[in-house]
PDB file of N, CA and C in Angstrom:
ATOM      1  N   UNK A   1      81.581 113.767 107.295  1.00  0.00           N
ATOM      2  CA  UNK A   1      82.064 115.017 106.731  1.00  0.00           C
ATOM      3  C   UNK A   1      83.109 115.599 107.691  1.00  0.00           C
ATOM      4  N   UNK A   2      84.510 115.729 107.263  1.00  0.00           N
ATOM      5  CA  UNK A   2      85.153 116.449 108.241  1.00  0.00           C
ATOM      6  C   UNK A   2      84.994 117.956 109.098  1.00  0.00           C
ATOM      7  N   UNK A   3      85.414 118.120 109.800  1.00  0.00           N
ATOM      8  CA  UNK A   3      84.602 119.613 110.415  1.00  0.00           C
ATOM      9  C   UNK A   3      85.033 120.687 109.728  1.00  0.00           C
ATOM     10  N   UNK A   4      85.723 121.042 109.035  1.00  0.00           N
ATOM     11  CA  UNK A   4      86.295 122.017 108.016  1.00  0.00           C
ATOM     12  C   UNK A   4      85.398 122.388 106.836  1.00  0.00           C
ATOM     13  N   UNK A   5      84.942 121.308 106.418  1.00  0.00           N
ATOM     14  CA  UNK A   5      83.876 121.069 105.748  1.00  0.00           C
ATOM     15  C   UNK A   5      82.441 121.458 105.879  1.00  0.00           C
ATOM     16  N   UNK A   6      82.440 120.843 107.381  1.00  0.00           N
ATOM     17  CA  UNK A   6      81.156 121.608 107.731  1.00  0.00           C
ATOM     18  C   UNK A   6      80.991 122.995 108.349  1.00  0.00           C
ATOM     19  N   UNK A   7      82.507 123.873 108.312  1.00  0.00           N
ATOM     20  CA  UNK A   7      82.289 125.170 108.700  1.00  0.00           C
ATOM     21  C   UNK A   7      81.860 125.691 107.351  1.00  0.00           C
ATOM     22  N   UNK A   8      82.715 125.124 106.393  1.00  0.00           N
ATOM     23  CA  UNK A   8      82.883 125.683 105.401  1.00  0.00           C
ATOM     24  C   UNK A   8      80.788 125.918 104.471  1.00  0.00           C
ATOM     25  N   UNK A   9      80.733 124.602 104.868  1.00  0.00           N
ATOM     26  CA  UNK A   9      79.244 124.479 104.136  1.00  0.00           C
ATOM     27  C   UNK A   9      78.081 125.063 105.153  1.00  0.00           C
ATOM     28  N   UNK A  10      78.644 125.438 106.188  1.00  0.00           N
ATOM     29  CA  UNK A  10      77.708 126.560 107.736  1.00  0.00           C
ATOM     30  C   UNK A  10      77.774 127.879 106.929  1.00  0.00           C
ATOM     31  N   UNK A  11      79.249 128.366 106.607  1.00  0.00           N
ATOM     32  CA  UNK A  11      79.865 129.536 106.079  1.00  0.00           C
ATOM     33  C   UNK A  11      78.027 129.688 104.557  1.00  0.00           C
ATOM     34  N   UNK A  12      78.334 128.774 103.582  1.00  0.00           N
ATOM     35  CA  UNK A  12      77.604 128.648 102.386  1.00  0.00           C
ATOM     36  C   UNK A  12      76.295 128.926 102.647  1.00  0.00           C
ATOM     37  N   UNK A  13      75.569 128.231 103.608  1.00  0.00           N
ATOM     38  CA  UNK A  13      74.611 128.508 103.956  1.00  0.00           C
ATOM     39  C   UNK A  13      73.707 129.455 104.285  1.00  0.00           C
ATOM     40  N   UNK A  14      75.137 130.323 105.803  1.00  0.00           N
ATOM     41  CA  UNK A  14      74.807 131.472 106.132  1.00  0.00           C
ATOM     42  C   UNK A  14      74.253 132.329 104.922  1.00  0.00           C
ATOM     43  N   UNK A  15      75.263 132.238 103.907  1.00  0.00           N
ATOM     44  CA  UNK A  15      75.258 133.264 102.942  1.00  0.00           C
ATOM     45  C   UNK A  15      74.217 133.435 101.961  1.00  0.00           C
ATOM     46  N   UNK A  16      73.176 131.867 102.167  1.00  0.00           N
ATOM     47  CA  UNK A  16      72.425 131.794 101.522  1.00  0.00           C
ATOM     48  C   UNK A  16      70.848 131.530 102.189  1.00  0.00           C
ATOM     49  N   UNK A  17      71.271 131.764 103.318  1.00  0.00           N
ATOM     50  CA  UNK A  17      70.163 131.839 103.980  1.00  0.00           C
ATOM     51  C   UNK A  17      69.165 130.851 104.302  1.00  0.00           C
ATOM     52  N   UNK A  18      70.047 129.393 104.445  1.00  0.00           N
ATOM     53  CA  UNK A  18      68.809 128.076 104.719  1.00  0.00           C
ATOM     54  C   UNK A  18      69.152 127.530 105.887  1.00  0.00           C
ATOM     55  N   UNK A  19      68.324 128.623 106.154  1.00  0.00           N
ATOM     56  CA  UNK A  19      67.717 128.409 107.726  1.00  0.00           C
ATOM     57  C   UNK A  19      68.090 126.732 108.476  1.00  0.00           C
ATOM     58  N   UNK A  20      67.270 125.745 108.090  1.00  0.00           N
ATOM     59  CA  UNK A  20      67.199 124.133 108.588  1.00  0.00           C
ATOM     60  C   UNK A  20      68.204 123.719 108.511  1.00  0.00           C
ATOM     61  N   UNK A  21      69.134 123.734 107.300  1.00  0.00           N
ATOM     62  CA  UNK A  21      70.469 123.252 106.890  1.00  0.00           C
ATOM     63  C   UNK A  21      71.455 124.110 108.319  1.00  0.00           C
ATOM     64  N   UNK A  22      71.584 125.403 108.186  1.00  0.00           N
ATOM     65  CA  UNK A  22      72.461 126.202 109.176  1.00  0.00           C
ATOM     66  C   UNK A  22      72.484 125.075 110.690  1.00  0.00           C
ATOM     67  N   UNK A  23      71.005 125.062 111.011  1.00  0.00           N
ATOM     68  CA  UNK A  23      70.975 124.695 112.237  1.00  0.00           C
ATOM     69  C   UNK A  23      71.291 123.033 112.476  1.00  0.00           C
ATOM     70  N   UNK A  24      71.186 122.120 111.262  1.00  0.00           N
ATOM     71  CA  UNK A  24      71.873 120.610 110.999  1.00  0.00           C
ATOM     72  C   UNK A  24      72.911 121.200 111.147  1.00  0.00           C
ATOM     73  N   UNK A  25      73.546 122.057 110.803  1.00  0.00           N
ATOM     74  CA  UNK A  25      75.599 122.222 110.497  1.00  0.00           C
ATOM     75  C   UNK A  25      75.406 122.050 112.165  1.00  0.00           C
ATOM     76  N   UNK A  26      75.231 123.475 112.395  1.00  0.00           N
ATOM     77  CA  UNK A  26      75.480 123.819 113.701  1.00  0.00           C
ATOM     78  C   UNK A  26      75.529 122.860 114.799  1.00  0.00           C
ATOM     79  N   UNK A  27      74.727 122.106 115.009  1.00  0.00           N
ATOM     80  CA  UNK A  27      74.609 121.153 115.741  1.00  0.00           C
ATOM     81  C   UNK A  27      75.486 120.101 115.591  1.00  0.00           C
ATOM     82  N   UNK A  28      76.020 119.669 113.800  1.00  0.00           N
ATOM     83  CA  UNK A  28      76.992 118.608 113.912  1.00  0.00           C
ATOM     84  C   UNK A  28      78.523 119.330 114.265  1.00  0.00           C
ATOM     85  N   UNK A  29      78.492 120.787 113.991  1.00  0.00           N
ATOM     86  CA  UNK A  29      80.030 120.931 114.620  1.00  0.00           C
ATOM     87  C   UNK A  29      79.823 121.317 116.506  1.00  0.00           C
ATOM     88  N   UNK A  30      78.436 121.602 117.004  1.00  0.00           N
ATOM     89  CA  UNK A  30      78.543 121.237 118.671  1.00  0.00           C
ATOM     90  C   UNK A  30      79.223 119.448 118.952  1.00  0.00           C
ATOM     91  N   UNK A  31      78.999 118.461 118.264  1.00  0.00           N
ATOM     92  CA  UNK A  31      78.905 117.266 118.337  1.00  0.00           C
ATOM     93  C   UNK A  31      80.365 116.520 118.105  1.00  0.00           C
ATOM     94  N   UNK A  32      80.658 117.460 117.641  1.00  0.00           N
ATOM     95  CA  UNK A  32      82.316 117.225 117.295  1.00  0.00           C
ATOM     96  C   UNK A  32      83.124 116.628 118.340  1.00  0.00           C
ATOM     97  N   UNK A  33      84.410 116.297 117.729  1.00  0.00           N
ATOM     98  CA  UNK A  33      85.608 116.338 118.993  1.00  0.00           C
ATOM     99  C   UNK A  33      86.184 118.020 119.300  1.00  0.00           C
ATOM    100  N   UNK A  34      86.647 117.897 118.198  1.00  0.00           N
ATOM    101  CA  UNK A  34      87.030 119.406 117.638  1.00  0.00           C
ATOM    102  C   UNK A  34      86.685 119.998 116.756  1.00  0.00           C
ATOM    103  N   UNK A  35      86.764 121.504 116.715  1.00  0.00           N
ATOM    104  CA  UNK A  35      86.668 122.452 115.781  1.00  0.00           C
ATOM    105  C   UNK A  35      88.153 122.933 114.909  1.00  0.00           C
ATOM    106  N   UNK A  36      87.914 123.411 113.695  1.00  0.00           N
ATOM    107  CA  UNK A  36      89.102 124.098 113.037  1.00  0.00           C
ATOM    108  C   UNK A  36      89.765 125.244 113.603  1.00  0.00           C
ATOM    109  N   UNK A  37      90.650 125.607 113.959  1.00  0.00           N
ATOM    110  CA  UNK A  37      91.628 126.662 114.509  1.00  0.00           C
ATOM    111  C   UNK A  37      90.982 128.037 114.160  1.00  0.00           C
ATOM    112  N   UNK A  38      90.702 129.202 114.994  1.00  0.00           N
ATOM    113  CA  UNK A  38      90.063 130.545 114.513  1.00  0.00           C
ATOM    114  C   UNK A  38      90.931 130.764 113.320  1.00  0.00           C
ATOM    115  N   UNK A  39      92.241 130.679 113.638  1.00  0.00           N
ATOM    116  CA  UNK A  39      93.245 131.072 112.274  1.00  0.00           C
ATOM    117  C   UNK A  39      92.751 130.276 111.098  1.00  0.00           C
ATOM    118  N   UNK A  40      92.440 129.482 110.773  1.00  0.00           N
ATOM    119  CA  UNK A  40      92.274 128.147 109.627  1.00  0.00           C
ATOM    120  C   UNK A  40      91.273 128.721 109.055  1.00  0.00           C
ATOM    121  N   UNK A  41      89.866 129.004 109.871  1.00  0.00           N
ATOM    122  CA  UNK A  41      89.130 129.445 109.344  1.00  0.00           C
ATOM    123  C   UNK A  41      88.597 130.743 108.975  1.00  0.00           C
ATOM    124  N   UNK A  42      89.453 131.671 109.605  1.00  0.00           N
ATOM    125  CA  UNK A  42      90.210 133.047 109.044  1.00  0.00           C
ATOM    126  C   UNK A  42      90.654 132.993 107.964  1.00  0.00           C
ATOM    127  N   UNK A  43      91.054 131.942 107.702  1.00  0.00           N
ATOM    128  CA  UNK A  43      92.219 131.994 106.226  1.00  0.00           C
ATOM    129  C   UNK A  43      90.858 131.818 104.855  1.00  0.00           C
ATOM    130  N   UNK A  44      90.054 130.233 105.636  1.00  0.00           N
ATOM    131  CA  UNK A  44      88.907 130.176 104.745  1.00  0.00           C
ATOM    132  C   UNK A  44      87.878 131.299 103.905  1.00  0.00           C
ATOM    133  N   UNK A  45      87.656 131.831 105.299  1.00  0.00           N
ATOM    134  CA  UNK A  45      86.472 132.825 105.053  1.00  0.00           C
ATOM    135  C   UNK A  45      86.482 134.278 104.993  1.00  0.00           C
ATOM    136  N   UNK A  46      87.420 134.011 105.840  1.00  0.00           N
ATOM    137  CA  UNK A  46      88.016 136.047 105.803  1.00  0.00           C
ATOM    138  C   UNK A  46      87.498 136.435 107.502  1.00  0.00           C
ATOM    139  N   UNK A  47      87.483 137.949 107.173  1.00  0.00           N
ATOM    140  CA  UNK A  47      87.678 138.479 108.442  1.00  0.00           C
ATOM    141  C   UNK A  47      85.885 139.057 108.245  1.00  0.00           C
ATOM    142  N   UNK A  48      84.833 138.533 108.583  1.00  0.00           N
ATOM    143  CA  UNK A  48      83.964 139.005 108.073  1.00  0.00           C
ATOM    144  C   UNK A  48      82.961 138.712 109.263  1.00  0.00           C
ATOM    145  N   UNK A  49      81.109 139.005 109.216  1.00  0.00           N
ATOM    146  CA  UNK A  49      80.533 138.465 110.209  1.00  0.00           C
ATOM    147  C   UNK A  49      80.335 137.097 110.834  1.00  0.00           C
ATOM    148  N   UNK A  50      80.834 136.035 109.468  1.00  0.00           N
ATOM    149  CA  UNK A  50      80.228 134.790 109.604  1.00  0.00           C
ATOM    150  C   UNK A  50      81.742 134.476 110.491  1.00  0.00           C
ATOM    151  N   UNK A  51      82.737 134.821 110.710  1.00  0.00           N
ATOM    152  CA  UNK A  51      84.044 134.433 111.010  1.00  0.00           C
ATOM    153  C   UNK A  51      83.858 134.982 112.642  1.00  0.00           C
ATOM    154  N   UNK A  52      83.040 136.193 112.984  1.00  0.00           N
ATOM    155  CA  UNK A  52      82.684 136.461 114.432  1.00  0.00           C
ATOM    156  C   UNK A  52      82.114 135.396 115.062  1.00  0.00           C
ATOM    157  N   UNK A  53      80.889 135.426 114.247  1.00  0.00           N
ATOM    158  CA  UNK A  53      79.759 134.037 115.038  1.00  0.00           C
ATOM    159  C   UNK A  53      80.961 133.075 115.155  1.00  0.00           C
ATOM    160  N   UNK A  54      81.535 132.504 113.969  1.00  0.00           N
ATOM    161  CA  UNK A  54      82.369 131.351 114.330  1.00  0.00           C
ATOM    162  C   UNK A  54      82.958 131.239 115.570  1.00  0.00           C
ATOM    163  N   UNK A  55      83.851 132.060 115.620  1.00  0.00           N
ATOM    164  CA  UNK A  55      84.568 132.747 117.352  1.00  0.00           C
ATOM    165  C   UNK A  55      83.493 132.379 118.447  1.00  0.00           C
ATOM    166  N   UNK A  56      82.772 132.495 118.065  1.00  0.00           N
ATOM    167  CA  UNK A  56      81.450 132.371 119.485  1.00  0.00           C
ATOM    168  C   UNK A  56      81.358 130.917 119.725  1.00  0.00           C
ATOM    169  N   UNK A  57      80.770 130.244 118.214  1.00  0.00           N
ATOM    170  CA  UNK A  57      80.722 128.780 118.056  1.00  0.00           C
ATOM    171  C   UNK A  57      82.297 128.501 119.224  1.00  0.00           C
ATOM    172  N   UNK A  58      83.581 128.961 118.450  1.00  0.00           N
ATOM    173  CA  UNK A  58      84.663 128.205 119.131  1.00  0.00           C
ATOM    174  C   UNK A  58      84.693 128.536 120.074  1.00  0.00           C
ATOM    175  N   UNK A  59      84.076 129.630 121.100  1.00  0.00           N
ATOM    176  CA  UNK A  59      84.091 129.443 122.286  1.00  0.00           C
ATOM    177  C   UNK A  59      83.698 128.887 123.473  1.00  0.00           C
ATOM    178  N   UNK A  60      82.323 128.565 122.758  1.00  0.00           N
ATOM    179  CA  UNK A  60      81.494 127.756 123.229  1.00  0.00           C
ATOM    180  C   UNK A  60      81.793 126.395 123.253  1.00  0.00           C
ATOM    181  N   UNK A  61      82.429 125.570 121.892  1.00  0.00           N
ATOM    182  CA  UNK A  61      82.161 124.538 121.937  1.00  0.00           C
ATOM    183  C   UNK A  61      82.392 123.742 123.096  1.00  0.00           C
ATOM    184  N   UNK A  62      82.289 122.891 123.451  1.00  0.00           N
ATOM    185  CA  UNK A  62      82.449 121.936 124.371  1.00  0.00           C
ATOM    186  C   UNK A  62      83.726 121.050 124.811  1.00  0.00           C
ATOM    187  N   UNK A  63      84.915 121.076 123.453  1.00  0.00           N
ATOM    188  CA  UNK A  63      85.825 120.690 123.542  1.00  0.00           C
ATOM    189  C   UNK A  63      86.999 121.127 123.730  1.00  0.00           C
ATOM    190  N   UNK A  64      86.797 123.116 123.787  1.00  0.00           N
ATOM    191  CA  UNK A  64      87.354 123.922 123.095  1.00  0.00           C
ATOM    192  C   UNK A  64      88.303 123.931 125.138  1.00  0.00           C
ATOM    193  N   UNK A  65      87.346 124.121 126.333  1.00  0.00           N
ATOM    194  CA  UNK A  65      88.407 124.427 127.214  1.00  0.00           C
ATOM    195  C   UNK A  65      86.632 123.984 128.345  1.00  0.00           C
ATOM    196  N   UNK A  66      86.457 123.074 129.457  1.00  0.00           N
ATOM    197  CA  UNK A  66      85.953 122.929 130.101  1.00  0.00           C
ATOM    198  C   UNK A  66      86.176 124.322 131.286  1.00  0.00           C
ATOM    199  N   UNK A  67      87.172 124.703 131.625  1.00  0.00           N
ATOM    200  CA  UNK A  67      87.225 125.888 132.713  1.00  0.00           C
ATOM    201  C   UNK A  67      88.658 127.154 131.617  1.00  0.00           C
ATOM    202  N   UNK A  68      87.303 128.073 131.284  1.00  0.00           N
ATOM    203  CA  UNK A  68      87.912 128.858 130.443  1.00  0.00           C
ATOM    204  C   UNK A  68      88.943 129.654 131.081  1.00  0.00           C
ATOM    205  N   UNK A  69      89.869 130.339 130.775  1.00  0.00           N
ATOM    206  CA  UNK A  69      90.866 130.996 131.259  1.00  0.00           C
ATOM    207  C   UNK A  69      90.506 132.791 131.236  1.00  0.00           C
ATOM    208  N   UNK A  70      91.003 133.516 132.301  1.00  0.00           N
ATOM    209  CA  UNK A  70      90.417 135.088 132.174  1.00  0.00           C
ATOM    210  C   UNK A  70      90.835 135.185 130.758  1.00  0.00           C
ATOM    211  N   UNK A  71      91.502 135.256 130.211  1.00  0.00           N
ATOM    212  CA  UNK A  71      91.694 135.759 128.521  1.00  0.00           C
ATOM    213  C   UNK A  71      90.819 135.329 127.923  1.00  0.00           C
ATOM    214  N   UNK A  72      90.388 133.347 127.997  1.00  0.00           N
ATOM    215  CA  UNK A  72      89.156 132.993 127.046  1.00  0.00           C
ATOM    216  C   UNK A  72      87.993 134.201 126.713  1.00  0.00           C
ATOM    217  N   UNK A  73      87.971 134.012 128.207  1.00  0.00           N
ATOM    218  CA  UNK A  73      86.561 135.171 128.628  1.00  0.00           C
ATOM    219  C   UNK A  73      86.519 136.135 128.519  1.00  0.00           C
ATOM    220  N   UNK A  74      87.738 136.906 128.280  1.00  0.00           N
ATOM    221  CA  UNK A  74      88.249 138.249 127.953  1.00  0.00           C
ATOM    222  C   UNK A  74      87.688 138.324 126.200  1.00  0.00           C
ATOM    223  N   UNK A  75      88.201 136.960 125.575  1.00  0.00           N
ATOM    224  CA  UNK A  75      88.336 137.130 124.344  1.00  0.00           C
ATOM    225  C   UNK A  75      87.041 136.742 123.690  1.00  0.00           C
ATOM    226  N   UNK A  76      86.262 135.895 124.378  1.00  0.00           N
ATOM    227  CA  UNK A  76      84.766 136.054 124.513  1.00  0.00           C
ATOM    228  C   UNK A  76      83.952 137.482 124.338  1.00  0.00           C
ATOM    229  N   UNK A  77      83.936 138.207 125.464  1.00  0.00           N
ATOM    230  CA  UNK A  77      83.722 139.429 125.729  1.00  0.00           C
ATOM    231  C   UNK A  77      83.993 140.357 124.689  1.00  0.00           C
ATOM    232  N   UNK A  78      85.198 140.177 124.438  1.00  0.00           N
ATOM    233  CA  UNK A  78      85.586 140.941 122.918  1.00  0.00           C
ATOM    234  C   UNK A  78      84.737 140.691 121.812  1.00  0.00           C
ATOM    235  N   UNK A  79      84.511 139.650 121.781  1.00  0.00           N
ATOM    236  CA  UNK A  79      84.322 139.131 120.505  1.00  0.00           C
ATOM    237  C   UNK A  79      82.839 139.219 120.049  1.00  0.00           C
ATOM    238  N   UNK A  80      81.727 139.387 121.512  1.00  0.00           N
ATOM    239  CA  UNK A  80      80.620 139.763 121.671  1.00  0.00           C
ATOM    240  C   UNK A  80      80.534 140.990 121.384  1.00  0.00           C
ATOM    241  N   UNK A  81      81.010 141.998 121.904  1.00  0.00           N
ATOM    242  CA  UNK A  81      81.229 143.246 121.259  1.00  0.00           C
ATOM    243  C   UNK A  81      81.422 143.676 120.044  1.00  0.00           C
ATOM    244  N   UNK A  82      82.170 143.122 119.182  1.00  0.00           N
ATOM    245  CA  UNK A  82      82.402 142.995 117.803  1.00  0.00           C
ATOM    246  C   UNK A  82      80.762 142.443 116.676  1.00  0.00           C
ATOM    247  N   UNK A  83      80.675 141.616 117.702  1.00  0.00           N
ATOM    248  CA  UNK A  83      79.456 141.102 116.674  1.00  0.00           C
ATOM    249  C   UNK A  83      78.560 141.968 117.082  1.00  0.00           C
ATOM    250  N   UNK A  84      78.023 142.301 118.126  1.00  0.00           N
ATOM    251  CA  UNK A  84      77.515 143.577 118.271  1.00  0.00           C
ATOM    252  C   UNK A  84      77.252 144.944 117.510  1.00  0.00           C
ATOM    253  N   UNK A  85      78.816 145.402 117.596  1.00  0.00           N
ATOM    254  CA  UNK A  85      78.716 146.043 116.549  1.00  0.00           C
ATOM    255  C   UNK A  85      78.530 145.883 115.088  1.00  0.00           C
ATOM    256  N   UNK A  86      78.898 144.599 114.328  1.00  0.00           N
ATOM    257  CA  UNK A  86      78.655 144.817 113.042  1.00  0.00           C
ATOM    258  C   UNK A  86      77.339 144.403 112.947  1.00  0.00           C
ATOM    259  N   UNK A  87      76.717 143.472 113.837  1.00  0.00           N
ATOM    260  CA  UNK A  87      75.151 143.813 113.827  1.00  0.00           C
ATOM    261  C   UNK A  87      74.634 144.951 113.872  1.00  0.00           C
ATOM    262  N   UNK A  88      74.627 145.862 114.437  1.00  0.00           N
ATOM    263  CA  UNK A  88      74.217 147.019 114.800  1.00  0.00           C
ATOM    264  C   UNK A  88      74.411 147.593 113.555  1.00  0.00           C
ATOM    265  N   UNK A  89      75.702 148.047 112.755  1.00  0.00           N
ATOM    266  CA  UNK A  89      75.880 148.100 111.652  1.00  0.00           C
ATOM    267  C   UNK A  89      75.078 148.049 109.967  1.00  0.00           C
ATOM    268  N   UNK A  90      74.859 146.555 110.297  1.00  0.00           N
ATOM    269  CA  UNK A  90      73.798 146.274 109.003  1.00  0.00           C
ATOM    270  C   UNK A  90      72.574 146.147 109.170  1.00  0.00           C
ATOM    271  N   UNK A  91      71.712 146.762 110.398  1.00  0.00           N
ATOM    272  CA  UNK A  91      70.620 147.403 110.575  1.00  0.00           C
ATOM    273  C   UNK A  91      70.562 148.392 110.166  1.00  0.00           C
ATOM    274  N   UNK A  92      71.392 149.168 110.185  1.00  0.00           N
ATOM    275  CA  UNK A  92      71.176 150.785 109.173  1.00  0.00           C
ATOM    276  C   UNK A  92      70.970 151.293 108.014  1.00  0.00           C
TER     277      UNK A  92
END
């Protein structure tokens, strides 16, 4: 399955809430070479919560930058904050 695919069917999931499946995705896009571009999958999904986590996924991944740069981490940091808040958000 190409990895686009499997954001896309991570994205489906989320939305539907199966749990086992989420965490198979998840694990086959850690396993990857690469991930899809934040922009690409911005375009896919929108600007929404599942598109934050993604950001996290791409920061994390493994292929994405072995010694992150102050901005990575900057943009990390950001991006934790964000999900933060819209968590915080749909607890209310």
């Amino acid at each position: 399955m190409a990895t686009m695919d499997v954001v896309l069917d991570l994205y489906r999931s989320t939305n539907e809430r199966v749990e086992n499946k989420m965490c198979t995705l998840y694990q086959a896009l850690m396993m990857s070479d690469h991930l899809p571009s934040l922009e690409d999958v911005k375009q896919a999904v929108g600007n929404n919560i599942f598109y934050t986590l993604y950001v996290e996924i791409w920061y994390r991944h493994p292929g994405s930058s072995s010694n992150p740069t102050f901005l990575q981490r900057l943009g990390s940091w950001d991006n934790y904050c964000r999900l933060f808040k819209e968590l915080s958000f749909h607890t209310k």
